[in-house]
Protein backbone atom coordinates (compact mmCIF):
# COMPACT_ATOMS: atom_id res chain seq x y z
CA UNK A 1 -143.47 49.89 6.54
CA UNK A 2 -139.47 51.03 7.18
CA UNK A 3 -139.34 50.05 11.03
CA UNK A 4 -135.88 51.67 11.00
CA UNK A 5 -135.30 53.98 13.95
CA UNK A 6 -132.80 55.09 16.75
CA UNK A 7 -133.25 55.89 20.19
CA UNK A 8 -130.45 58.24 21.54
CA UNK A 9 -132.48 59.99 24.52
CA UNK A 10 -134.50 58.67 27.09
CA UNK A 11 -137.39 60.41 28.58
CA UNK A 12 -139.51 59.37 31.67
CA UNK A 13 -139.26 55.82 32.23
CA UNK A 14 -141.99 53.52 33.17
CA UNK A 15 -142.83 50.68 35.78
CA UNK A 16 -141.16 47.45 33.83
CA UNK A 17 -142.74 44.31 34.56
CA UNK A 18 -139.57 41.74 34.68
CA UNK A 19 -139.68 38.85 32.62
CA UNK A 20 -138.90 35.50 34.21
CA UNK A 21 -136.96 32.65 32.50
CA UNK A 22 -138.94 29.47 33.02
CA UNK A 23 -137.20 27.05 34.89
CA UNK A 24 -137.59 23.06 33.34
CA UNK A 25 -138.29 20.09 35.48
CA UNK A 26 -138.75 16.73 34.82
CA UNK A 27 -142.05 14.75 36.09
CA UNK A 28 -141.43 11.48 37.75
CA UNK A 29 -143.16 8.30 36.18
CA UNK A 30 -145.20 6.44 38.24
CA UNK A 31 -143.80 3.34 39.65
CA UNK A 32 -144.83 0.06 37.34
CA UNK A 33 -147.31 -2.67 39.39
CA UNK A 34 -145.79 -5.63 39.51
CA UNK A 35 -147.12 -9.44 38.31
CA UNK A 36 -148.43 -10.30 34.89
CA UNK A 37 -150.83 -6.85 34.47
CA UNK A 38 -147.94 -4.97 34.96
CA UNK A 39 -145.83 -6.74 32.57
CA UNK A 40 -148.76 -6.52 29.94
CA UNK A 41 -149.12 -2.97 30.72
CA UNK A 42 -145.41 -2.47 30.34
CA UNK A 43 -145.11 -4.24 26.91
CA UNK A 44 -148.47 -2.00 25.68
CA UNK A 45 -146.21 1.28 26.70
CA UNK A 46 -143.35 0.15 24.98
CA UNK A 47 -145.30 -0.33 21.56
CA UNK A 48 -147.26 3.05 22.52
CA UNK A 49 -143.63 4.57 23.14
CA UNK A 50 -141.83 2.87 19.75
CA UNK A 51 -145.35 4.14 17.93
CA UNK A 52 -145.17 7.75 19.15
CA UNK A 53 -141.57 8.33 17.58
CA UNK A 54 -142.98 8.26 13.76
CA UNK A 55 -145.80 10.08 14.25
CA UNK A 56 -146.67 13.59 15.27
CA UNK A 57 -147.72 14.30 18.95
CA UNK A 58 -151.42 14.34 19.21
CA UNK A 59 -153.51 17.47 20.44
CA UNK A 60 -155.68 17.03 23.19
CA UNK A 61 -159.21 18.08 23.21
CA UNK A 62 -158.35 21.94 24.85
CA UNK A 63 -159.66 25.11 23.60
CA UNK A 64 -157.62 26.69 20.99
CA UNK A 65 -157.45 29.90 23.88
CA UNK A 66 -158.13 29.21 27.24
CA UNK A 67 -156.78 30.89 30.76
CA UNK A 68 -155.87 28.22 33.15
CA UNK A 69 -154.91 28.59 36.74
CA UNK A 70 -152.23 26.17 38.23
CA UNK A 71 -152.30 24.71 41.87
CA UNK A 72 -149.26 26.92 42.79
CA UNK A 73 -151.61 30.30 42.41
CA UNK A 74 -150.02 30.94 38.76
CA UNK A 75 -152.97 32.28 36.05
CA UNK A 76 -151.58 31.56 32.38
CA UNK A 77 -152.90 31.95 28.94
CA UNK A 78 -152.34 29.20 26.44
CA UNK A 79 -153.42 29.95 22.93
CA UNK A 80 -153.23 27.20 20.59
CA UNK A 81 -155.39 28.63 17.41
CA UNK A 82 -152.36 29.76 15.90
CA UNK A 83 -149.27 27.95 13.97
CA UNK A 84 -147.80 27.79 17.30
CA UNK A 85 -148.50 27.62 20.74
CA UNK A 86 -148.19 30.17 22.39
CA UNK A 87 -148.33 30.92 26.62
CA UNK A 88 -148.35 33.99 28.83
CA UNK A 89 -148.26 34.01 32.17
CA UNK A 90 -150.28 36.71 34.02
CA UNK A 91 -148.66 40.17 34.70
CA UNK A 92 -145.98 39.10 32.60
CA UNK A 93 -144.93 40.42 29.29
CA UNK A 94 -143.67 37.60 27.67
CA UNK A 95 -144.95 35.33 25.20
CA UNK A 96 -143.60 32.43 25.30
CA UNK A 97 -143.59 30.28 21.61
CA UNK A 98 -143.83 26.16 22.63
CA UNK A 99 -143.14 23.00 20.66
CA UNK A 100 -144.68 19.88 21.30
CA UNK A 101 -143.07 16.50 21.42
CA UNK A 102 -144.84 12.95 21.81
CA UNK A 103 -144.15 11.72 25.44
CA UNK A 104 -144.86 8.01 27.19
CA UNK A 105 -148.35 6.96 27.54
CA UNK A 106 -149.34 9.38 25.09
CA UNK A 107 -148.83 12.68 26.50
CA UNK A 108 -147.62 15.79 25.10
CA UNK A 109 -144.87 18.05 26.27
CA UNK A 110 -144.33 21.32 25.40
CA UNK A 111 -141.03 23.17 25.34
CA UNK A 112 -139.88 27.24 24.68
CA UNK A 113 -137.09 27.65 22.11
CA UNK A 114 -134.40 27.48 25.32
CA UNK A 115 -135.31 23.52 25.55
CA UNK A 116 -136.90 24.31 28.74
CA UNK A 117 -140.08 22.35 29.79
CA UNK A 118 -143.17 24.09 30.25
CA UNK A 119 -146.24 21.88 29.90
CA UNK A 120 -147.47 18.76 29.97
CA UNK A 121 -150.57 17.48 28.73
CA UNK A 122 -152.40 14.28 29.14
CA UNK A 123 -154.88 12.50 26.33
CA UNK A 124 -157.36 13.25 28.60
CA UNK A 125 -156.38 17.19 28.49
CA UNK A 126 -155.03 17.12 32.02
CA UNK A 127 -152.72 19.85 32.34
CA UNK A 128 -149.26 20.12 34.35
CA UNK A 129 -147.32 23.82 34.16
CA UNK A 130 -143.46 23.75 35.34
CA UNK A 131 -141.93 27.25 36.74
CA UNK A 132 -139.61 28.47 39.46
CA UNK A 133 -142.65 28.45 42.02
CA UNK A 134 -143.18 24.87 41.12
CA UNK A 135 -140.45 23.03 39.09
CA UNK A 136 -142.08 19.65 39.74
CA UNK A 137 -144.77 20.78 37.99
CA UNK A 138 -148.20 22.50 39.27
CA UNK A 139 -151.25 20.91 37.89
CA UNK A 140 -153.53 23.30 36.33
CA UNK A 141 -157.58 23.76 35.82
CA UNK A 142 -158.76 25.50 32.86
CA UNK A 143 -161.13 28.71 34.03
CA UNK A 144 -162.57 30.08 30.71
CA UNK A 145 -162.01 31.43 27.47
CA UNK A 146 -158.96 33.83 27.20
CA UNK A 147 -157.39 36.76 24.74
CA UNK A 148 -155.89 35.94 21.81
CA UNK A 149 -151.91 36.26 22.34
CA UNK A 150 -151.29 37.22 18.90
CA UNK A 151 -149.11 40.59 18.97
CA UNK A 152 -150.89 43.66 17.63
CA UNK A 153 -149.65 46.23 15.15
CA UNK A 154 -148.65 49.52 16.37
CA UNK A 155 -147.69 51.68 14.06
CA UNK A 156 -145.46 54.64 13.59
CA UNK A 157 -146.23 56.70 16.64
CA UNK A 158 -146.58 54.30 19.66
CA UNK A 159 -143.35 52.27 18.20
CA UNK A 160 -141.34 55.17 18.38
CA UNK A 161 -142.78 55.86 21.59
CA UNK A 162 -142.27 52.19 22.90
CA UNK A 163 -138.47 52.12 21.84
CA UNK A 164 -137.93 55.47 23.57
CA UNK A 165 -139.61 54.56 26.81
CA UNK A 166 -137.40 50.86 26.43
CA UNK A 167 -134.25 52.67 26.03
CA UNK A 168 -134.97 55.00 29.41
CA UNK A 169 -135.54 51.81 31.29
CA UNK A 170 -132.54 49.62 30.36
CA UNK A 171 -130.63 52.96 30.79
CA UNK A 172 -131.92 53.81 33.78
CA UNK A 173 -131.39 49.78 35.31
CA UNK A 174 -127.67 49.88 33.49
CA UNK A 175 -126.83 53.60 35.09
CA UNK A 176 -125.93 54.86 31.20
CA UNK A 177 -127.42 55.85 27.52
CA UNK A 178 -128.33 52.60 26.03
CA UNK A 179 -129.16 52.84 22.48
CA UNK A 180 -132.43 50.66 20.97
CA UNK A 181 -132.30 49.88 17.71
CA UNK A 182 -134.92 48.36 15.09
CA UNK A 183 -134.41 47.92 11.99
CA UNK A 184 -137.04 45.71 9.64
CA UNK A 185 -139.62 46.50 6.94
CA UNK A 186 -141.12 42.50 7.07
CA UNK A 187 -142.94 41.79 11.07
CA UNK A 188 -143.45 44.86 12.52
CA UNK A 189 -145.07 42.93 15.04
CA UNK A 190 -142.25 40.38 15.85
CA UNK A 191 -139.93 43.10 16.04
CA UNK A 192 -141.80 44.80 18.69
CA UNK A 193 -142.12 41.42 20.59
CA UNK A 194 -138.40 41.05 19.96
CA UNK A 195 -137.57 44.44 21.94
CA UNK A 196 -139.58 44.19 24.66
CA UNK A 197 -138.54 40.51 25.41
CA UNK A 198 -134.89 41.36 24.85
CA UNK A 199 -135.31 44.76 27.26
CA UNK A 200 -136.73 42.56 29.79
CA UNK A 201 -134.18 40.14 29.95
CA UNK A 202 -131.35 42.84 30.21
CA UNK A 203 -133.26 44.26 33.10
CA UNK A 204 -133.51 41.40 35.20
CA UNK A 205 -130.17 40.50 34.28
CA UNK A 206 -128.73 44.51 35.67
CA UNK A 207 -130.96 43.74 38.98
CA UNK A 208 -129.12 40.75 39.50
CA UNK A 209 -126.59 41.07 42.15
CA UNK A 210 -124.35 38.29 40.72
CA UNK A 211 -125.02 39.01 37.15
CA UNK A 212 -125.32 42.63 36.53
CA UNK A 213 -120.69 42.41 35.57
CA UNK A 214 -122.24 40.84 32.33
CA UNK A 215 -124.35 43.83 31.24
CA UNK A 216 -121.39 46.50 32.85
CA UNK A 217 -120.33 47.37 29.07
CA UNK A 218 -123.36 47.07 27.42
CA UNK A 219 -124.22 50.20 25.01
CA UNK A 220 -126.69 49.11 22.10
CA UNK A 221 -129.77 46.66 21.63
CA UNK A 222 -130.69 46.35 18.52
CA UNK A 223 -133.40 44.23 16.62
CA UNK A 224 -132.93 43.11 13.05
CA UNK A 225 -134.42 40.34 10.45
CA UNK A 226 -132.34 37.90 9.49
CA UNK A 227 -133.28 34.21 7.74
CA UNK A 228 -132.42 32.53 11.19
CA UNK A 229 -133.55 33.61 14.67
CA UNK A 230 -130.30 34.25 17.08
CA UNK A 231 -128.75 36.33 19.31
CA UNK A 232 -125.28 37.65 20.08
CA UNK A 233 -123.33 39.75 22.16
CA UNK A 234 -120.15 41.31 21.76
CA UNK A 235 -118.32 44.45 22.74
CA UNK A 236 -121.29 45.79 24.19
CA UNK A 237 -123.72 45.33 21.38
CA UNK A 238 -126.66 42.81 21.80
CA UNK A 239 -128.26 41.96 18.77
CA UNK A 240 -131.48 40.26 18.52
CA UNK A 241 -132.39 38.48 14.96
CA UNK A 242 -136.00 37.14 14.14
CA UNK A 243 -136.87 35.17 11.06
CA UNK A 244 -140.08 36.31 10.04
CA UNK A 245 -141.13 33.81 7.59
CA UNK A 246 -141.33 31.50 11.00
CA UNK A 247 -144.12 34.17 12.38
CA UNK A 248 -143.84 34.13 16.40
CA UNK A 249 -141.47 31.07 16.50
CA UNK A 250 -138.70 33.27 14.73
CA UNK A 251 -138.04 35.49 18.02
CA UNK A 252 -135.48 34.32 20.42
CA UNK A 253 -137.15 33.99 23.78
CA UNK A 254 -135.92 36.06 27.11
CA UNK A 255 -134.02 32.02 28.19
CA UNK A 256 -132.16 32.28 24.86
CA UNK A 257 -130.97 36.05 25.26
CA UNK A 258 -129.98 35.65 28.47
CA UNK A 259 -128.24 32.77 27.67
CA UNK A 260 -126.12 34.65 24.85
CA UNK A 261 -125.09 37.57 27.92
CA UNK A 262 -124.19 35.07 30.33
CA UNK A 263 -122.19 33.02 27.81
């Protein structure tokens, strides 16, 4: 299918939901005991640590799609059944894609494309979540199954319709006619996911007191495919590229675009 359209006129806008960029944080090892256990202990780590460099991170024994509920009051889907993980927090629209990486004493961290940490995950499927609410991290209890997090396909109709009711929002936010743009015939799919996140992320960043100079010339968002995700922005024009041979992982997260604006 052509996804190639362009937005010129907004109509009615509706209620945006505003994305959040996850903040990282660092959890604090616990402090070593001390005599000849804690020197055995230490040495086991250290082979456990040199081990876990040559060999892919392990997956705990989750469900591949569970909600989970963190200490801090947060709710959060994490769907693993995929090629990626993938994690949504509640009454946000984001998806966030995560990579894991092999941690000490044999957990697993999981990071968004922006480097930022957002999980952490024990052998024993203990599970820490790291936001702004709670950048120590927040542990978090796993409440049921949860909905698939795979985007859907739309179609002619409601994408037209979602692109013009994007372009009234960011225009309405940015006080003039911003233009949406999509153009791809591959992911309809992770184009969609590409707008919305990249709409978000100019939204927040036009509520933001301190940041809103960086969107002040802004006049164009527009989506393409491209063999490498990215983003850039330059005289006015953000431009979003998603690789769609990567599938979810090949769309820049809200972190990365704002990054690009602010840069």
């Amino acid at each position: 299918m052509d996804l190639t359209a362009r937005v010129r006129t907004a109509r009615g806008p509706l209620p945006a939901a505003v994305a959040i960029a996850l903040a990282a944080a660092v959890l604090s090892l616990l402090a070593a005991p001390s005599g000849t256990a804690a020197q055995n202990r230490g040495n086991v780590q250290a082979e456990q640590s040199r081990a876990l460099k040559h060999r892919r991170p392990s997956s705990p024994a989750l469900p591949p799609v569970g909600r989970y509920v963190a200490d801090s009051g947060e709710g959060f889907i994490l769907d693993r059944s995929g090629r990626h993980p993938l994690l949504r927090f509640e009454r946000r629209d984001e998806t966030w894609v995560l990579r894991p990486s092999a941690a000490p004493r044999g957990d697993v961290i999981y990071r968004n494309d922006a480097g930022e940490q957002v999980l952490r995950v024990t052998p024993s499927g203990g599970v820490t979540v790291y936001t702004p609410r709670a950048p120590g991290g927040s542990p978090a209890s796993f409440t049921g199954a949860g909905q698939s997090l795979t985007p859907p396909t739309l179609g002619p109709i409601l994408l037209f319709r979602l692109m013009a009711q994007r372009s009234a929002m960011v225009s309405e936010v940015v006080g003039r006619l911003v233009e949406v743009n999509l153009d791809g015939d591959q992911s309809e799919s992770l184009c969609v996911e590409a707008l919305v996140v990249s709409t978000e992320a100019v939204i927040r960043i036009a509520r933001s007191p301190t940041a809103r100079q960086y969107v002040s010339d802004l006049r164009s968002i527009t989506v393409v495919e491209g063999e490498r995700a990215g983003v850039t922005y330059s005289r006015g024009r953000l431009t979003v590229t998603v690789d769609p041979a990567e599938g979810m992982a090949g769309r820049p997260s809200s972190a990365r675009v704002i990054r690009a604006i602010l840069s």
